[in-house]
Protein backbone atom coordinates (compact mmCIF):
# COMPACT_ATOMS: atom_id res chain seq x y z
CA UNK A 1 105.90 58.73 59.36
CA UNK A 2 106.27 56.64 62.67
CA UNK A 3 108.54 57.41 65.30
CA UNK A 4 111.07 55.06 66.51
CA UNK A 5 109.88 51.29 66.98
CA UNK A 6 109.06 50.42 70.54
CA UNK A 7 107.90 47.16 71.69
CA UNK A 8 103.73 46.43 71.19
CA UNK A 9 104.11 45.19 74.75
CA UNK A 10 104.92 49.03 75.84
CA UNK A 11 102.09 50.51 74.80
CA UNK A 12 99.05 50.84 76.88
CA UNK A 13 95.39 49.58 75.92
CA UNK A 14 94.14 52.65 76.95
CA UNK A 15 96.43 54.80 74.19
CA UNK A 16 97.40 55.47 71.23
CA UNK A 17 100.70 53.16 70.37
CA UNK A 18 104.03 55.06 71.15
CA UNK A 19 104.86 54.51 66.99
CA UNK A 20 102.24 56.31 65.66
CA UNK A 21 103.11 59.46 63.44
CA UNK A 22 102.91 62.83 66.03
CA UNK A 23 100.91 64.81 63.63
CA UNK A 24 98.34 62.12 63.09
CA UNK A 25 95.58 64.51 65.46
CA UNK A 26 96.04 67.92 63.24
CA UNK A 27 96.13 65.57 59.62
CA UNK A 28 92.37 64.46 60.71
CA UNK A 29 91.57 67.39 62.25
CA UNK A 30 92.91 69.46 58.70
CA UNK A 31 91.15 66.61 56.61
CA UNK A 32 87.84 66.33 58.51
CA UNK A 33 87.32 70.06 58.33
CA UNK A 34 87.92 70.99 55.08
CA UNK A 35 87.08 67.88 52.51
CA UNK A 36 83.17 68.56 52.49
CA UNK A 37 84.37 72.04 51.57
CA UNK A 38 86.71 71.24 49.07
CA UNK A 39 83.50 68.91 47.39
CA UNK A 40 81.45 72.29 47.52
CA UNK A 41 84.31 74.63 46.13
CA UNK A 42 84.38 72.01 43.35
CA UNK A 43 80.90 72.48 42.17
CA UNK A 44 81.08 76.05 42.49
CA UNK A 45 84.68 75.78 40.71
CA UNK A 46 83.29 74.16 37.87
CA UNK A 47 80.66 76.83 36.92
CA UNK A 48 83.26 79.48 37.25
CA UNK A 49 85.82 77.66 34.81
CA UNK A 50 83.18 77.08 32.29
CA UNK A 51 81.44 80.95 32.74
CA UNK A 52 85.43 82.29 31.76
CA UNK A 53 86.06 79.56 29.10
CA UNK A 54 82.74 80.63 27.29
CA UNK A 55 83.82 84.15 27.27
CA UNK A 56 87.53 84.09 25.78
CA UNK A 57 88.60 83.88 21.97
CA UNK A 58 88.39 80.79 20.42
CA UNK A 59 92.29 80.85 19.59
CA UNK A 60 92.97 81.39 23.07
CA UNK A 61 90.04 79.40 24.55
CA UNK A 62 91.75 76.40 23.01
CA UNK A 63 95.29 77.03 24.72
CA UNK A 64 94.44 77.39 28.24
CA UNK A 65 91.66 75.18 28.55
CA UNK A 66 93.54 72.38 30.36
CA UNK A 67 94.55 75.36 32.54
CA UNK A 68 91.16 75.03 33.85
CA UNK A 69 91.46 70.90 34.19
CA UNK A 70 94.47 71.63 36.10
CA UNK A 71 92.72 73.80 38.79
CA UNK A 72 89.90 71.62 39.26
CA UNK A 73 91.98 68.76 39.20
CA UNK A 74 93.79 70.12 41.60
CA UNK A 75 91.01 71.03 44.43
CA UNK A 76 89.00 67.58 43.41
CA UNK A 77 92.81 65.78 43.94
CA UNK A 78 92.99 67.30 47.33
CA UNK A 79 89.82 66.66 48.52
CA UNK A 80 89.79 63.05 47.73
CA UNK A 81 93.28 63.12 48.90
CA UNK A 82 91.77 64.13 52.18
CA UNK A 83 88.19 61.31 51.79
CA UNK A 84 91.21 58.41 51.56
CA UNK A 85 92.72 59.72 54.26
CA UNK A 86 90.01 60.08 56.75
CA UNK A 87 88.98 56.24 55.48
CA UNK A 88 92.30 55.33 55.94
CA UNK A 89 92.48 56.64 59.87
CA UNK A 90 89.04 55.21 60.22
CA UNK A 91 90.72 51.68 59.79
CA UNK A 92 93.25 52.58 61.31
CA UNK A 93 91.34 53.31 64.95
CA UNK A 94 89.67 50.52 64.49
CA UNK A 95 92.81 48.39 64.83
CA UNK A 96 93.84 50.78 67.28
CA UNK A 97 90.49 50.29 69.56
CA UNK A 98 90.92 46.16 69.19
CA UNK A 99 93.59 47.15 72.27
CA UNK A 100 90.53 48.51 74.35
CA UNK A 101 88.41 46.09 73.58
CA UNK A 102 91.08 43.07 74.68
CA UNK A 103 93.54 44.93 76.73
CA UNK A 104 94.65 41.22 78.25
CA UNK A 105 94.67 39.49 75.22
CA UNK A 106 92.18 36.95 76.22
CA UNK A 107 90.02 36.91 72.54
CA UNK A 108 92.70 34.11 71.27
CA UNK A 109 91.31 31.89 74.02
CA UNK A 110 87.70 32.04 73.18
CA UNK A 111 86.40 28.40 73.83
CA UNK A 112 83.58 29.17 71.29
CA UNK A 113 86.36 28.82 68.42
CA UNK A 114 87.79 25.71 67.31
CA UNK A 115 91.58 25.04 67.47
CA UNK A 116 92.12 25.95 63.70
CA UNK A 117 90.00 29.40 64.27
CA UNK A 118 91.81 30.18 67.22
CA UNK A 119 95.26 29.89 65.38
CA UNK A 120 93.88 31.86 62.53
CA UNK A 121 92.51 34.63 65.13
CA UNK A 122 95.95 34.43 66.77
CA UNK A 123 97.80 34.80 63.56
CA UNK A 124 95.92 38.16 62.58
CA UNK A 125 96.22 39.53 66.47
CA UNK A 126 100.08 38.92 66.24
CA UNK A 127 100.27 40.53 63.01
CA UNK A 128 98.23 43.43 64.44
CA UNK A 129 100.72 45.62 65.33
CA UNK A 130 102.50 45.64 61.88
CA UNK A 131 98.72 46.45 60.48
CA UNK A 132 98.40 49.36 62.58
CA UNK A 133 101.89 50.71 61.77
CA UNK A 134 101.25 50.29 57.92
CA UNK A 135 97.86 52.07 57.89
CA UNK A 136 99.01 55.01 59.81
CA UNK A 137 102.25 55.44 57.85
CA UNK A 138 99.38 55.15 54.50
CA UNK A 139 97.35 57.56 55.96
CA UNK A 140 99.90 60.33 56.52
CA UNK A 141 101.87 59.65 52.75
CA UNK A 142 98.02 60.00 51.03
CA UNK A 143 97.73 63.31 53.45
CA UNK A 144 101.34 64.72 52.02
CA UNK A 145 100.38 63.47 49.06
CA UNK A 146 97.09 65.32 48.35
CA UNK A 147 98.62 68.38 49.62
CA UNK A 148 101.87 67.86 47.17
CA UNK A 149 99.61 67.84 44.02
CA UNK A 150 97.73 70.25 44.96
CA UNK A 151 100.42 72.58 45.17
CA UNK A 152 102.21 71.35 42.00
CA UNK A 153 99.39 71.61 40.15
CA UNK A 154 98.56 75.44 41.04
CA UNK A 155 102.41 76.23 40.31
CA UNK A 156 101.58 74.78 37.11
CA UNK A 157 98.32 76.57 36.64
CA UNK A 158 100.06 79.78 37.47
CA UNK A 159 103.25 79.24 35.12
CA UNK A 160 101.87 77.99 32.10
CA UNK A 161 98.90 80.30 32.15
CA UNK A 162 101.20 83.54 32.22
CA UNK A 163 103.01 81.24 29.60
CA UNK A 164 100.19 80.62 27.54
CA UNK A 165 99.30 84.84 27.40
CA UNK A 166 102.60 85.83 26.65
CA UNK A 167 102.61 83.51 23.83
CA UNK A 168 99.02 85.03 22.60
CA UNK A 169 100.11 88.22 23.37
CA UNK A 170 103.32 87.73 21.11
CA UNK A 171 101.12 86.03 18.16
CA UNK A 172 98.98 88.94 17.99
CA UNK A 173 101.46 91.50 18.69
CA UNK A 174 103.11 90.39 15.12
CA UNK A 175 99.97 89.60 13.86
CA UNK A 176 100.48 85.85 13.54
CA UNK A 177 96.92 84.60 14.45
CA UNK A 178 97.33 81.48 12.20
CA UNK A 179 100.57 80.24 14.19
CA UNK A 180 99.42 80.74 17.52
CA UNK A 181 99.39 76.75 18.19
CA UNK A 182 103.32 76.22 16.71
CA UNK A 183 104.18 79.76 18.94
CA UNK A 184 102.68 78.38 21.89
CA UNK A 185 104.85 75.21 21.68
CA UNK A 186 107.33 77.33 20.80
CA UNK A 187 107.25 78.83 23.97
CA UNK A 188 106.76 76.30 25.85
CA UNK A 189 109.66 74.64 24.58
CA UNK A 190 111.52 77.81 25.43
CA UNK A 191 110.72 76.96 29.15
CA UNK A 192 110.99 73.26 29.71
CA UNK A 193 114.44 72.57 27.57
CA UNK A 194 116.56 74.30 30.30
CA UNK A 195 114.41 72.55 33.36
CA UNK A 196 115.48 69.20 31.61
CA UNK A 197 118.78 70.25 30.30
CA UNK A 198 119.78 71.15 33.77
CA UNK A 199 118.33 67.75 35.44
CA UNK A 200 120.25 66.01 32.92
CA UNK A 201 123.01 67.26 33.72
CA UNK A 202 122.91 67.09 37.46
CA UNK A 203 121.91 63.44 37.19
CA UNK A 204 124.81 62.69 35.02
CA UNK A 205 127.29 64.52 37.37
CA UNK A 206 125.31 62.55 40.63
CA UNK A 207 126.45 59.41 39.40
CA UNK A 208 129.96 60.05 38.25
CA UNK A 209 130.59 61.30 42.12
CA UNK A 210 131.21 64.86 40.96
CA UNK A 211 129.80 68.08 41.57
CA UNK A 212 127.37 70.13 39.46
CA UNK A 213 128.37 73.04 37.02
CA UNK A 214 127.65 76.36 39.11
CA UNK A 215 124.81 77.53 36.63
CA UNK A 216 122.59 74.13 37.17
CA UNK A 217 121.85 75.41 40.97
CA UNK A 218 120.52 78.89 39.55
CA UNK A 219 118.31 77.63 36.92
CA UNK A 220 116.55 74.52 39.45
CA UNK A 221 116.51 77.25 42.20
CA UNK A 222 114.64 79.60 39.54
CA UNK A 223 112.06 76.46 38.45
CA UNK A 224 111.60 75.50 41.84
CA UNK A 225 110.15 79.23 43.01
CA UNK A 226 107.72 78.67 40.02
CA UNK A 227 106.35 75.37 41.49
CA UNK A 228 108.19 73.30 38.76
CA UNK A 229 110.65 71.27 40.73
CA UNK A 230 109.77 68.11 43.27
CA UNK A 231 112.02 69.86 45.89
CA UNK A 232 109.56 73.11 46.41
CA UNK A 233 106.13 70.98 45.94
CA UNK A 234 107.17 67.32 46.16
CA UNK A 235 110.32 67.03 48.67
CA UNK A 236 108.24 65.97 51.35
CA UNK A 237 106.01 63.67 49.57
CA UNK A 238 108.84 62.13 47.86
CA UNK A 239 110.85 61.25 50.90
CA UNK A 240 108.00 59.61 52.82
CA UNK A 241 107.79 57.63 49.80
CA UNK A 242 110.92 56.80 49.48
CA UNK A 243 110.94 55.54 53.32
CA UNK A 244 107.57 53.58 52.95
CA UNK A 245 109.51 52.00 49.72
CA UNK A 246 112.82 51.04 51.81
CA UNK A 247 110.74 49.78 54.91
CA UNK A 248 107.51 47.75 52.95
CA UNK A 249 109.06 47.20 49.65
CA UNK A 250 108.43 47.28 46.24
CA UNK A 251 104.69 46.03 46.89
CA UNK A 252 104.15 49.37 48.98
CA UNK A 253 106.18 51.94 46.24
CA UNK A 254 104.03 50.21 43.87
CA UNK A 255 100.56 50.52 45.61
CA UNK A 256 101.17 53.99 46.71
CA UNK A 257 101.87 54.92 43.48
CA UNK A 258 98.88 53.40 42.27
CA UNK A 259 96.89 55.22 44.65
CA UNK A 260 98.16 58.38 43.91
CA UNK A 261 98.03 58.05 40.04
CA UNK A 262 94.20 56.87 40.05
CA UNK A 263 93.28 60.18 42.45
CA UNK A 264 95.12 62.26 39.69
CA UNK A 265 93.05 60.64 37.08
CA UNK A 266 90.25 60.78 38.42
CA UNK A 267 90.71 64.30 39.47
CA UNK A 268 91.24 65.10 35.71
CA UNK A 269 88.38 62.92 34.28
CA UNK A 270 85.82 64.07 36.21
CA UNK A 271 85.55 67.75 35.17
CA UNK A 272 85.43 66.59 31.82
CA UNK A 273 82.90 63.54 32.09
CA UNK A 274 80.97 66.31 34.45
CA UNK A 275 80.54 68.95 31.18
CA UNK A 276 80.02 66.06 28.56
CA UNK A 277 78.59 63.24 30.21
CA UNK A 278 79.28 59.67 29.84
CA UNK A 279 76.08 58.41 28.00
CA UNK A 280 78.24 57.34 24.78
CA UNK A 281 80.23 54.50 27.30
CA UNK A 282 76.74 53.16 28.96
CA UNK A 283 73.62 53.75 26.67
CA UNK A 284 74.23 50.84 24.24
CA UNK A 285 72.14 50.72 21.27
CA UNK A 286 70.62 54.27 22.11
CA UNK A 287 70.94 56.94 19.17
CA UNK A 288 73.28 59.40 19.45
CA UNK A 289 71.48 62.67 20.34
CA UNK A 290 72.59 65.13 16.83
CA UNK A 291 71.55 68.98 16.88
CA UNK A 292 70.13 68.98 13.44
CA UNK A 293 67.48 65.79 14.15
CA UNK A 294 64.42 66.80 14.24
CA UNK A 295 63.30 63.57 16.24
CA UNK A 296 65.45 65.02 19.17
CA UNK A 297 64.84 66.96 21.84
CA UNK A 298 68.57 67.97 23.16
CA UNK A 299 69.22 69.08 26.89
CA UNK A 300 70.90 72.01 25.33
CA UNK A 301 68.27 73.61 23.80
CA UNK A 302 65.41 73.60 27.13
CA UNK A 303 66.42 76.26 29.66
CA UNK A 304 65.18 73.96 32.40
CA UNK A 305 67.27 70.98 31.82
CA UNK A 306 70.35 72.86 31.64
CA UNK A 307 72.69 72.15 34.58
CA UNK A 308 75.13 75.62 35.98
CA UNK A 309 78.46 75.03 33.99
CA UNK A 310 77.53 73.77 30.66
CA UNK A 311 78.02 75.45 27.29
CA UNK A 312 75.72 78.30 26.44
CA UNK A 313 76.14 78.00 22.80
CA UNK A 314 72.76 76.64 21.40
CA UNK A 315 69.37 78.70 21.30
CA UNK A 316 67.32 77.28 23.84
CA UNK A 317 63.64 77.99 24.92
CA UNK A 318 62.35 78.00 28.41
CA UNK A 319 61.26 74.48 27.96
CA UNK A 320 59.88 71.84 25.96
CA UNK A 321 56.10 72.64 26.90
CA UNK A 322 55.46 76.27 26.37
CA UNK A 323 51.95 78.13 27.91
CA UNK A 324 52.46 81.47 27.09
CA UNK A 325 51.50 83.15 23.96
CA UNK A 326 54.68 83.79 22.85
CA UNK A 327 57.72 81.49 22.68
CA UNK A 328 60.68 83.28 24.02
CA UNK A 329 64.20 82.20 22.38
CA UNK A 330 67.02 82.80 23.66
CA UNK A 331 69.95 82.91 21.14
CA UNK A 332 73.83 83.02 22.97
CA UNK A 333 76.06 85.57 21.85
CA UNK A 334 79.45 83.88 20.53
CA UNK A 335 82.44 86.20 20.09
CA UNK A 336 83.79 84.27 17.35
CA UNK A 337 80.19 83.68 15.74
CA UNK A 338 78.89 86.90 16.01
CA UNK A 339 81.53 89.88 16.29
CA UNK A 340 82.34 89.51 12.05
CA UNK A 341 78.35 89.93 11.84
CA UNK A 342 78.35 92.55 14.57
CA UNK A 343 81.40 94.67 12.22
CA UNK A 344 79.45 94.33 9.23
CA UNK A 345 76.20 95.32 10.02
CA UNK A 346 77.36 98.33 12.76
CA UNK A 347 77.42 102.07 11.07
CA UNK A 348 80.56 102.98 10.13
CA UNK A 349 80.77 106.23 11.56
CA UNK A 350 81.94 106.64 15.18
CA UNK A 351 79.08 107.60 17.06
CA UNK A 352 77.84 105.43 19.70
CA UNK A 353 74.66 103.52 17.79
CA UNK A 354 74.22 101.73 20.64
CA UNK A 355 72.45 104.87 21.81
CA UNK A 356 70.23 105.48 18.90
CA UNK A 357 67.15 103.21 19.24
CA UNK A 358 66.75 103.42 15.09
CA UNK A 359 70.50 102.66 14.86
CA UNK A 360 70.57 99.77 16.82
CA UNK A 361 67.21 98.25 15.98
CA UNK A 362 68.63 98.55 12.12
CA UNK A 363 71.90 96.52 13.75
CA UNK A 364 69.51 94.07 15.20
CA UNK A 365 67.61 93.40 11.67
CA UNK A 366 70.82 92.68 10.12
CA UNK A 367 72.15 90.28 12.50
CA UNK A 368 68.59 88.87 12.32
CA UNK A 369 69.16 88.27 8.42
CA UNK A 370 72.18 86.48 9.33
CA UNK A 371 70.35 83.20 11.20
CA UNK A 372 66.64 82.63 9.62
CA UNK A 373 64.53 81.43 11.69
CA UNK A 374 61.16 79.28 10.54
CA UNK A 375 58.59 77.69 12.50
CA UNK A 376 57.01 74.68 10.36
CA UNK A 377 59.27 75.40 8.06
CA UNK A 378 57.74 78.78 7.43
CA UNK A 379 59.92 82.09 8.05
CA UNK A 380 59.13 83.44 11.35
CA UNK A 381 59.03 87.13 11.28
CA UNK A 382 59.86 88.53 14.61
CA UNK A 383 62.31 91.02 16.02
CA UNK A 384 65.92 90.09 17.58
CA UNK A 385 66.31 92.49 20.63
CA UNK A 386 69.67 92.69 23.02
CA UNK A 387 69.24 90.66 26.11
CA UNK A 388 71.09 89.00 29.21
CA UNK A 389 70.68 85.76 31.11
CA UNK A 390 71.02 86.79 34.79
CA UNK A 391 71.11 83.19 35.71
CA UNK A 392 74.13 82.22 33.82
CA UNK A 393 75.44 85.55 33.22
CA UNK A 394 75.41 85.36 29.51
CA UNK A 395 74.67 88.10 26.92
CA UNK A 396 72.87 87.22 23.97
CA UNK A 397 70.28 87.65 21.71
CA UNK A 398 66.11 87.12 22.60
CA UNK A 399 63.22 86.56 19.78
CA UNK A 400 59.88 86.75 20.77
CA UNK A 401 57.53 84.35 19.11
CA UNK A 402 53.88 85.33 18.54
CA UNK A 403 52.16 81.98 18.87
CA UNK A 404 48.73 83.59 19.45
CA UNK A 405 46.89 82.47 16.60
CA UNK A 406 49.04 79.27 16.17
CA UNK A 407 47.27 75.84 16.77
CA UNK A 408 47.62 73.20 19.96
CA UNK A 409 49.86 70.81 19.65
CA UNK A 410 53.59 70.06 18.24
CA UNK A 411 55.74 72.58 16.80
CA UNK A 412 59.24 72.81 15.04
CA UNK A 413 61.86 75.60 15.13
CA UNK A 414 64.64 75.97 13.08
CA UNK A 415 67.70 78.50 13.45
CA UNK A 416 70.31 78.64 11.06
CA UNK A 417 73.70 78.48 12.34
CA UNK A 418 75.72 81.54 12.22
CA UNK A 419 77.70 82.31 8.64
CA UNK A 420 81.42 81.57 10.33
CA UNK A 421 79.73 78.11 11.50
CA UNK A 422 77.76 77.17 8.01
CA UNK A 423 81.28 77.27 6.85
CA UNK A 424 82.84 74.65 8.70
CA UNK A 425 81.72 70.84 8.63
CA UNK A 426 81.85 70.43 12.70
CA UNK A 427 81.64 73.52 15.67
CA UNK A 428 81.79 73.95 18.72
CA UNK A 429 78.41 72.63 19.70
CA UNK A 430 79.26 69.36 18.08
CA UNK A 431 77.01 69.73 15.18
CA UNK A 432 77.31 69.81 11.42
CA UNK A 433 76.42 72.76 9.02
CA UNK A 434 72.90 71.93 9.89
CA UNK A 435 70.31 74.30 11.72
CA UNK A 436 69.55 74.14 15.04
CA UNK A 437 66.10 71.84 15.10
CA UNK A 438 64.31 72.30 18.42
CA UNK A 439 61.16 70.67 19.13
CA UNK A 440 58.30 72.31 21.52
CA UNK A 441 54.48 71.71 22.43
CA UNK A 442 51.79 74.09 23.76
């Protein structure tokens, strides 16, 4: 924040004002350096989130998803943190050059003005100095700001993730699959009721004017090492705030902490928005795009309009225009869709059939049997063979398509969903029990 007030008159037209906050050269320096960074960690954040999220249980998939929201929340927080910032010192030099520009104060008597334009102009220069003091005392609370979250929201990352496995170790350690939800609570329960038992009572002893019961020390102490308390991620962010509050107002509490609420939300929208898009809020009347239409031709199911971080989950082909002679499809393998298949249809003997070509080829027709496949509505009669997507790093499943002595023209394919999915009435691709319908030409 800024130093001790001097007079405007002091300061020099050829420096910075005496009131500006000392660290004001190492936040731009920090901010300038590293927010283009932070934009490309982002991207490359995103992918990574996604690649783990696609490769975990279901079960526990669902639990510590927003884990992943809260890490890129918290590196897209900072670096826009650190975009407002640099804006907000850009406006800020600008006042601060005005003093170079007009070191004798002589732009209030331009003759070009008329009287009412020159008391206007000589309003805003007078009020010039409280300008200047305001943006850099905004520019340094966004800087502690960005860095506070930031650091909150990895202590949160950190604790409820180790929260989150010991609660799915527990469930499956007694075997309680079904309850995992109701134990996670549980557990998280377990954690937060002492954190607000504790406040409580410290707040309640704060304003009677007496002193805390000795264990409410131990257990904030023990919350704030796990990033869960303001005074380990917050303090400083909190008491800037609470200065720019006592010296502005309630207009500046209030503006700051609409600032800092809309980076957080946007911080936490934007992964999401990213993965799933945000056609349904801006395409109007335009149909929604459903995986079993067979007017459709889905993003999901064409290799080549695929973006890095979205879903593997739908067979795909290379693209919608095929000139090849076969049609190569590429069918994701899905731990939850595919390892009760995998069980069934594996010999039951121990010996690694993965080594036998006869063994695993007969492994291979029986997952095949699993998800028909027709082209024209006509079964397509081609062998399933173990692959790998090098690109995205998936494992999976790849059928090639003899299309040899097939015609010009527009063709059809249709894959059955897995057996654990034909089940349900919605999945995780959001479709219905329907198969997968993907449209091609050659």
């Amino acid at each position: 924040m800024t130093q001790t007030p001097t007079p405007a008159a002091s300061d020099t037209g050829d420096t910075v004002p005496q009131r500006t906050t000392p660290t004001w050269e190492m936040e731009t320096l920090l901010s300038g350096a590293t927010v283009f960074a932070l934009f490309q960690a982002y991207a490359e954040l995103n992918v990574a989130v996604f690649w783990l999220f696609e490769r975990l249980p279901s079960d526990l998939g669902g639990i510590v998803s927003p884990l992943g929201l809260y890490v890129q929340g918290a590196v897209l927080g900072l670096a826009l943190g650190f975009l407002v910032h640099l804006l907000l010192r850009a406006a800020w030099v600008s006042l601060v050059g005005l003093r170079s520009v007009d070191p004798e104060g002589r732009l209030r008597e331009n003759e070009n003005l008329g009287p009412a334009q020159r008391a206007l102009l000589g309003e805003a220069l007078d009020a010039l100095p409280q300008r200047i003091a305001a943006l850099d005392d905004a520019a340094t609370l966004v800087f502690g700001a960005a860095l506070g979250l930031a650091k909150m929201m990895t202590g949160l990352t950190l604790t409820l993730g180790a929260l989150f496995l010991l609660a799915y170790a527990f469930a499956k350690g007694l075997g309680l699959d079904k309850h995992l939800v109701p134990i996670n609570f549980a557990f998280l329960a377990l954690w937060i009721v002492p954190l607000m038992l504790a406040t409580m009572v410290d707040n309640h002893a704060g304003k009677h004017g007496r002193a805390a019961p000795r264990w409410v020390m131990p257990v904030l102490r023990g919350y704030a090492l796990a990033g869960f308390t303001a005074d380990r991620n917050l303090g400083t962010t909190m008491a800037t705030y609470r200065v720019a509050g006592v010296k502005r107002g309630w207009r500046a509490q209030f503006a700051i902490a609409a600032i800092v609420t809309s980076v957080i939300l946007v911080a936490l929208l934007v992964p999401v928005l990213q993965n799933r898009g945000i056609g349904g809020l801006l395409d109007g009347d335009f149909p929604g795009l459903h995986g079993g239409d067979a007017g459709t031709l889905r993003a999901a199911h064409y290799l080549d309009r695929q973006r890095a971080g979205d879903l593997q989950h739908a067979p795909s082909l290379p693209s919608d225009v095929l000139t090849g002679p076969y049609a190569k499809l590429w069918i994701p393998y899905v731990s939850e869709w595919h390892d009760a298949a995998l069980t069934r249809c594996a010999p039951k003997e121990r010996s690694d059939w993965r080594a036998d070509f006869a063994k695993s080829r007969a492994v291979l027709d029986c997952l095949a049997a699993t998800q028909p496949i027709r082209l024209d509505g006509r079964p397509v009669d081609a062998l399933w063979w173990w692959s790998e997507d090098a690109r995205h790093d998936r494992r999976g499943f790849q059928v090639m398509i003899d299309l040899r002595a097939k015609r010009t023209g527009p063709f059809l394919l249709e894959i059955d969903q897995p057996e654990s999915q034909r089940k349900l009435d919605g999945n995780a691709t959001g479709d219905d029990d329907l198969p997968w319908r993907i449209p091609f030409w050659r």
